[in-house]
N, C-alpha and C. Protein backbone atom coordinates (compact mmCIF):
# COMPACT_ATOMS: atom_id res chain seq x y z
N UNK A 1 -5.95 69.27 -43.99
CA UNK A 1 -6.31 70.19 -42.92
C UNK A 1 -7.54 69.64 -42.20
N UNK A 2 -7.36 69.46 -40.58
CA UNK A 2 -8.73 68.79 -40.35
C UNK A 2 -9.53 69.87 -40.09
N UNK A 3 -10.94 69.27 -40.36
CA UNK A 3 -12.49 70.06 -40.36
C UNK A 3 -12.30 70.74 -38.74
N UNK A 4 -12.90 71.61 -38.87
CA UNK A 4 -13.44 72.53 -37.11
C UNK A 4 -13.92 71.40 -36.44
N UNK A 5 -15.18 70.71 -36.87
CA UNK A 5 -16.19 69.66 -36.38
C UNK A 5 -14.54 68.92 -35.59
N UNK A 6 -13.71 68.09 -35.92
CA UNK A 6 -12.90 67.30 -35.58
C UNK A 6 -11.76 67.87 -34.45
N UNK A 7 -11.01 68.80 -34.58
CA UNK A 7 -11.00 69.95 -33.90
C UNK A 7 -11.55 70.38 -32.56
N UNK A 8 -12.75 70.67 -32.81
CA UNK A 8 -13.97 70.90 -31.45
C UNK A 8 -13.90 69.32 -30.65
N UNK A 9 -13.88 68.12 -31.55
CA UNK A 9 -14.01 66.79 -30.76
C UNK A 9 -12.73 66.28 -30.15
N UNK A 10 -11.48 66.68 -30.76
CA UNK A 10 -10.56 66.44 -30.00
C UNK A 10 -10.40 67.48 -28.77
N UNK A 11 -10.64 68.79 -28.68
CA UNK A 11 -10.49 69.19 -27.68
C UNK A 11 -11.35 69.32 -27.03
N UNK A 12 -12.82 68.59 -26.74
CA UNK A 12 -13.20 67.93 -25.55
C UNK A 12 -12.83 66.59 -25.60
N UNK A 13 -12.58 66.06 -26.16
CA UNK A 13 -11.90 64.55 -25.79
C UNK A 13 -10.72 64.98 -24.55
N UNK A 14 -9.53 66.21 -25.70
CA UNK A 14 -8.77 66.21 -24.28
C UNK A 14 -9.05 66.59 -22.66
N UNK A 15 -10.02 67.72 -22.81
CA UNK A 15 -10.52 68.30 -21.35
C UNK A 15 -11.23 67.09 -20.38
N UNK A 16 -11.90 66.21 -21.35
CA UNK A 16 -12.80 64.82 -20.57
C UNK A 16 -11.30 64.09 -19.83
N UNK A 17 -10.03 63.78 -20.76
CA UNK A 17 -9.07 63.30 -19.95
C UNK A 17 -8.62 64.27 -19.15
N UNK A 18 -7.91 65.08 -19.21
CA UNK A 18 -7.87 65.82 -17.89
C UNK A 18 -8.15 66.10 -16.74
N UNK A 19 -9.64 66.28 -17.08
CA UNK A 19 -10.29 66.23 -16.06
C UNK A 19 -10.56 64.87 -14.95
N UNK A 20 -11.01 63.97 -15.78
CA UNK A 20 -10.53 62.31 -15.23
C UNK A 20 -9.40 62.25 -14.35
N UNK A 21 -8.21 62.77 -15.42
CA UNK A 21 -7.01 62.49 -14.64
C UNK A 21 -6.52 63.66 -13.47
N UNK A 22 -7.12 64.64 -13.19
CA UNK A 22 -7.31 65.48 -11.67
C UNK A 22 -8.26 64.99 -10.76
N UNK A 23 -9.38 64.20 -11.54
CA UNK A 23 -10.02 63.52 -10.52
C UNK A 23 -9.56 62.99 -9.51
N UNK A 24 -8.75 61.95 -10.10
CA UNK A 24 -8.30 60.43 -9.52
C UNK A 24 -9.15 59.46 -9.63
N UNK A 25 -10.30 59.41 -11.14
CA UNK A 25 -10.94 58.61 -11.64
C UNK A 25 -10.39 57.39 -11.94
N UNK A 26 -8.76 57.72 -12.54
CA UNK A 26 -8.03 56.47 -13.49
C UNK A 26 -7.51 55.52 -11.81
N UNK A 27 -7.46 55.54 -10.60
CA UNK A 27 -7.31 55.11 -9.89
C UNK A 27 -8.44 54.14 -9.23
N UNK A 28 -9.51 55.22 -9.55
CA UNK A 28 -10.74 54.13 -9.32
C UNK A 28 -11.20 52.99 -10.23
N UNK A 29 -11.13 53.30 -11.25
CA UNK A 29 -11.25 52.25 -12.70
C UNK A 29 -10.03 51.25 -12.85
N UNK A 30 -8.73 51.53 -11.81
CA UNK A 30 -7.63 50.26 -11.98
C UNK A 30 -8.40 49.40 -10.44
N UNK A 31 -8.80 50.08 -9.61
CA UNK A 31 -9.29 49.17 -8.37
C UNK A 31 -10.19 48.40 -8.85
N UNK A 32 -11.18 49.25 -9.34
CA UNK A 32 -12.62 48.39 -9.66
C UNK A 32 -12.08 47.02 -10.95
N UNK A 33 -11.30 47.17 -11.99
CA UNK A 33 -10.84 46.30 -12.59
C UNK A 33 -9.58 45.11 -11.97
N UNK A 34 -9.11 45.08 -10.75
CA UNK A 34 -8.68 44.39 -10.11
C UNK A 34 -9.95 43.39 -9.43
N UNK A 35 -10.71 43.86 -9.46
CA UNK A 35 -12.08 42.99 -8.51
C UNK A 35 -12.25 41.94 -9.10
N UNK A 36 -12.77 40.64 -8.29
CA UNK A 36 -12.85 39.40 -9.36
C UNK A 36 -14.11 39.67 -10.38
N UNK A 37 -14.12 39.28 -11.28
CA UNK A 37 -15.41 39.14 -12.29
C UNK A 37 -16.57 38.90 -11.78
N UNK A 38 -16.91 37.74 -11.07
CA UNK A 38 -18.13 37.97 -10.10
C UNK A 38 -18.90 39.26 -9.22
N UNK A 39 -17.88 39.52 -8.69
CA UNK A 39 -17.88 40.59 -7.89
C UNK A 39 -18.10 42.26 -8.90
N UNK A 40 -17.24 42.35 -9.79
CA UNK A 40 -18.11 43.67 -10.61
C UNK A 40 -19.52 42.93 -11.35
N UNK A 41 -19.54 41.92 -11.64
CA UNK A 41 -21.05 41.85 -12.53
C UNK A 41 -21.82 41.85 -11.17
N UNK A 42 -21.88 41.14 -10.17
CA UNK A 42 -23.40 41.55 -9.43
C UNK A 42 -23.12 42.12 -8.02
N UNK A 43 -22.23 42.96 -7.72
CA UNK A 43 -22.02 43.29 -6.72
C UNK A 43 -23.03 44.83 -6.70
N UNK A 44 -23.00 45.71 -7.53
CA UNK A 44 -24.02 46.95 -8.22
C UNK A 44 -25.27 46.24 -7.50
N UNK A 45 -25.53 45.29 -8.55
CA UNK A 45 -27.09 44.68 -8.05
C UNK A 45 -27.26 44.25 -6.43
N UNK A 46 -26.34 43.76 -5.92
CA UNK A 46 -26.72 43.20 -4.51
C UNK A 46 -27.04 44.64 -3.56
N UNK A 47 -26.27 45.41 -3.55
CA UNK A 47 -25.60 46.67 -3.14
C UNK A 47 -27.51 47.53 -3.58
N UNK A 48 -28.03 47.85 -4.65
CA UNK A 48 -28.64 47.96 -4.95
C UNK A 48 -30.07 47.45 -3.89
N UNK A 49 -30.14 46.07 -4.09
CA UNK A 49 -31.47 45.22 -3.24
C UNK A 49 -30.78 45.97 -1.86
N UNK A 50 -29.50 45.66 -1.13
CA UNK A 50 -29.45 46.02 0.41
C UNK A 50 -30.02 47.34 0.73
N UNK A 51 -29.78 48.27 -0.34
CA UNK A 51 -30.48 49.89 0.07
C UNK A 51 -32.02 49.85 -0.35
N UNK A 52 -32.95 48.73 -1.08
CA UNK A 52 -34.42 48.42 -1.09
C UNK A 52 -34.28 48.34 -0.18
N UNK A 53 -33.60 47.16 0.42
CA UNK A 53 -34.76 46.68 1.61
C UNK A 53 -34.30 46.97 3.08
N UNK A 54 -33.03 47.81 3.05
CA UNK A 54 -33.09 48.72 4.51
C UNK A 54 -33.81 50.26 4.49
N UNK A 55 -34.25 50.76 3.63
CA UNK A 55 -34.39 52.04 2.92
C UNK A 55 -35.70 52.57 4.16
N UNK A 56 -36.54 51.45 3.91
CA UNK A 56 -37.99 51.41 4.49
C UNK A 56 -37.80 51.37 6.32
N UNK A 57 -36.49 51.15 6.48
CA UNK A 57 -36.20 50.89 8.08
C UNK A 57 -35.93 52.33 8.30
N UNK A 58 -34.80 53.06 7.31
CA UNK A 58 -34.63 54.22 7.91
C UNK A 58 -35.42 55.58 7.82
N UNK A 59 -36.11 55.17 6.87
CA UNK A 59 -37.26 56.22 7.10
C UNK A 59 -38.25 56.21 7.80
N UNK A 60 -38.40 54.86 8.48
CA UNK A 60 -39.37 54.81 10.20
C UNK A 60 -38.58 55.48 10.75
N UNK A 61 -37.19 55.90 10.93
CA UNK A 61 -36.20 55.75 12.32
C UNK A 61 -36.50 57.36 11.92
N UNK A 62 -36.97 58.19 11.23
CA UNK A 62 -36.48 60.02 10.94
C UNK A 62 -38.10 60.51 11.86
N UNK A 63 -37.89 61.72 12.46
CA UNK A 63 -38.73 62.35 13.27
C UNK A 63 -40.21 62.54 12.35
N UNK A 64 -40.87 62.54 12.27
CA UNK A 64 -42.35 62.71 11.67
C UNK A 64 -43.00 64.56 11.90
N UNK A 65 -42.48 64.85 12.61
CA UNK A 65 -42.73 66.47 12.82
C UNK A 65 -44.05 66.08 13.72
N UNK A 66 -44.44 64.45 14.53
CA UNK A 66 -46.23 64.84 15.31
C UNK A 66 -45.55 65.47 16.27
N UNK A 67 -46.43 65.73 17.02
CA UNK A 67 -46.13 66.73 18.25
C UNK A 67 -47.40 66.33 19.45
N UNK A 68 -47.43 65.72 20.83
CA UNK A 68 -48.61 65.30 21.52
C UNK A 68 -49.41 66.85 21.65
N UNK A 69 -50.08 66.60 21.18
CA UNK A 69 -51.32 67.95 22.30
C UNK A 69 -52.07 67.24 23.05
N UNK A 70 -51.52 68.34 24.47
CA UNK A 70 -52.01 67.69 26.05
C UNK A 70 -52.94 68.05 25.90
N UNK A 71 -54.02 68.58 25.42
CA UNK A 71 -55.53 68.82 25.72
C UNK A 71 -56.63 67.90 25.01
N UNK A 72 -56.08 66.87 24.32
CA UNK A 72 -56.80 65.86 23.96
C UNK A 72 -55.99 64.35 24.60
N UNK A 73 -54.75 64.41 25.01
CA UNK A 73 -54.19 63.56 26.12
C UNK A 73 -53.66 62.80 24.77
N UNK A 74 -53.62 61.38 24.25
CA UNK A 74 -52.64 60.86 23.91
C UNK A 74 -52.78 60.77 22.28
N UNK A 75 -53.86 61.58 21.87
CA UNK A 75 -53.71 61.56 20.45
C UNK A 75 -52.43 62.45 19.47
N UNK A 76 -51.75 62.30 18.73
CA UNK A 76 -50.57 63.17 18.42
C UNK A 76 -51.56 63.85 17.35
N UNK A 77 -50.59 65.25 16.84
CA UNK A 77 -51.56 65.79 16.15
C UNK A 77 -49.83 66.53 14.93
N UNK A 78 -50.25 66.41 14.23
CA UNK A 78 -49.29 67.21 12.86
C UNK A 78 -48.82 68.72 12.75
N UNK A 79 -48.02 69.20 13.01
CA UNK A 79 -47.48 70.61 13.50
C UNK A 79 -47.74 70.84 12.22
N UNK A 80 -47.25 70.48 10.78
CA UNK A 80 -47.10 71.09 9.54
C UNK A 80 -45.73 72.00 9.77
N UNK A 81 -44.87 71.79 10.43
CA UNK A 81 -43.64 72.87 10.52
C UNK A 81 -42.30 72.01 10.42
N UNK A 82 -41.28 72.60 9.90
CA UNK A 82 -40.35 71.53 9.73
C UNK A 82 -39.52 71.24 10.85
N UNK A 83 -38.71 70.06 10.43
CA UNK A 83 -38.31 69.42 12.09
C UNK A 83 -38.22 70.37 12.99
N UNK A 84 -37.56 70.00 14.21
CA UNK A 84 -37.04 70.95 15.01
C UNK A 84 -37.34 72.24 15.22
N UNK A 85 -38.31 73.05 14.47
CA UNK A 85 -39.08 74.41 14.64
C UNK A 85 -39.89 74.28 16.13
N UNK A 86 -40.40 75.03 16.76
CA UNK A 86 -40.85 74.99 17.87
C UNK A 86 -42.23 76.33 17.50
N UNK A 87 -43.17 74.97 17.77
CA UNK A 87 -45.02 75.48 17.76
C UNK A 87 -45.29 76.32 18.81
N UNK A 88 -46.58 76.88 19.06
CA UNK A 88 -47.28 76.63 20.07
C UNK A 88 -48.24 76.29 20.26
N UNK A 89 -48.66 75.22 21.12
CA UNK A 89 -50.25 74.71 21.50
C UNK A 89 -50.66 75.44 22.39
N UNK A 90 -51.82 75.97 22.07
CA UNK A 90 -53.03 76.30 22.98
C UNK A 90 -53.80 75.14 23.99
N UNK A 91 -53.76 74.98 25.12
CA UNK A 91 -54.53 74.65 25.98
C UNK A 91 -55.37 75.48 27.18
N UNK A 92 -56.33 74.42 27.23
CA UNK A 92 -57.27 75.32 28.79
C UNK A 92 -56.28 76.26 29.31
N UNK A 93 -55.23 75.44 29.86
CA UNK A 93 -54.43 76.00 30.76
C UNK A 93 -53.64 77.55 30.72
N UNK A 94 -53.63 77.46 29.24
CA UNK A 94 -52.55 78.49 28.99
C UNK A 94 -51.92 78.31 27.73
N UNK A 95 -51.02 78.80 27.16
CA UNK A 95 -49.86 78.59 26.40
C UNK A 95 -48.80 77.74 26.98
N UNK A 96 -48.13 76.76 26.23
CA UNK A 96 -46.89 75.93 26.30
C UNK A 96 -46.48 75.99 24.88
N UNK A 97 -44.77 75.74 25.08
CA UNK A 97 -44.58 75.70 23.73
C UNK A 97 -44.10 74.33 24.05
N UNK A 98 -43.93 73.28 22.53
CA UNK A 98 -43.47 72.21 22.31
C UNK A 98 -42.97 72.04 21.16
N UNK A 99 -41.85 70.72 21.37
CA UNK A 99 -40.73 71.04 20.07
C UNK A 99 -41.50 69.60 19.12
């Protein structure tokens, strides 16, 4: 008679396949094992360095939240508000709002 302990391990063993196999995991694991040998040992790693060293490009390219305030002319100044929210600066002039 097998133990509970053995029991409990086969039936997550089976749910882990199941689940795999509704994935369409076992489809990805026959592609990736078709790949030449070169190509699964350092392809991870290359793939890896290309997102280092573009990583730093695309986070120049994302909005910073500054915002110019015209009453000191070209210094930018830090809203503290998240993107796209819309401030308002106080100037001499009046109220303006800016995005």
């Amino acid at each position: 008679m097998p133990r509970r302990r053995d029991q409990a391990r086969s039936a997550v063993r089976s749910y882990k396949k199941q689940a795999a196999e509704k994935s369409g995991m076992h489809h990805v694991r026959a592609w990736w094992n078709r790949l030449p040998e070169p190509v699964r040992r350092f392809g991870p790693a290359i793939l890896v360095l290309i997102v280092a060293v573009l990583y730093p490009y695309y986070l120049s390219s994302l909005p910073t939240g500054n915002t110019r305030d015209p009453s000191t002319g070209s210094n930018d100044r830090i809203s503290g508000r998240p993107w796209g929210s819309r401030i308002v600066v106080t100037t001499p002039a009046g109220l303006c709002t800016a995005r």
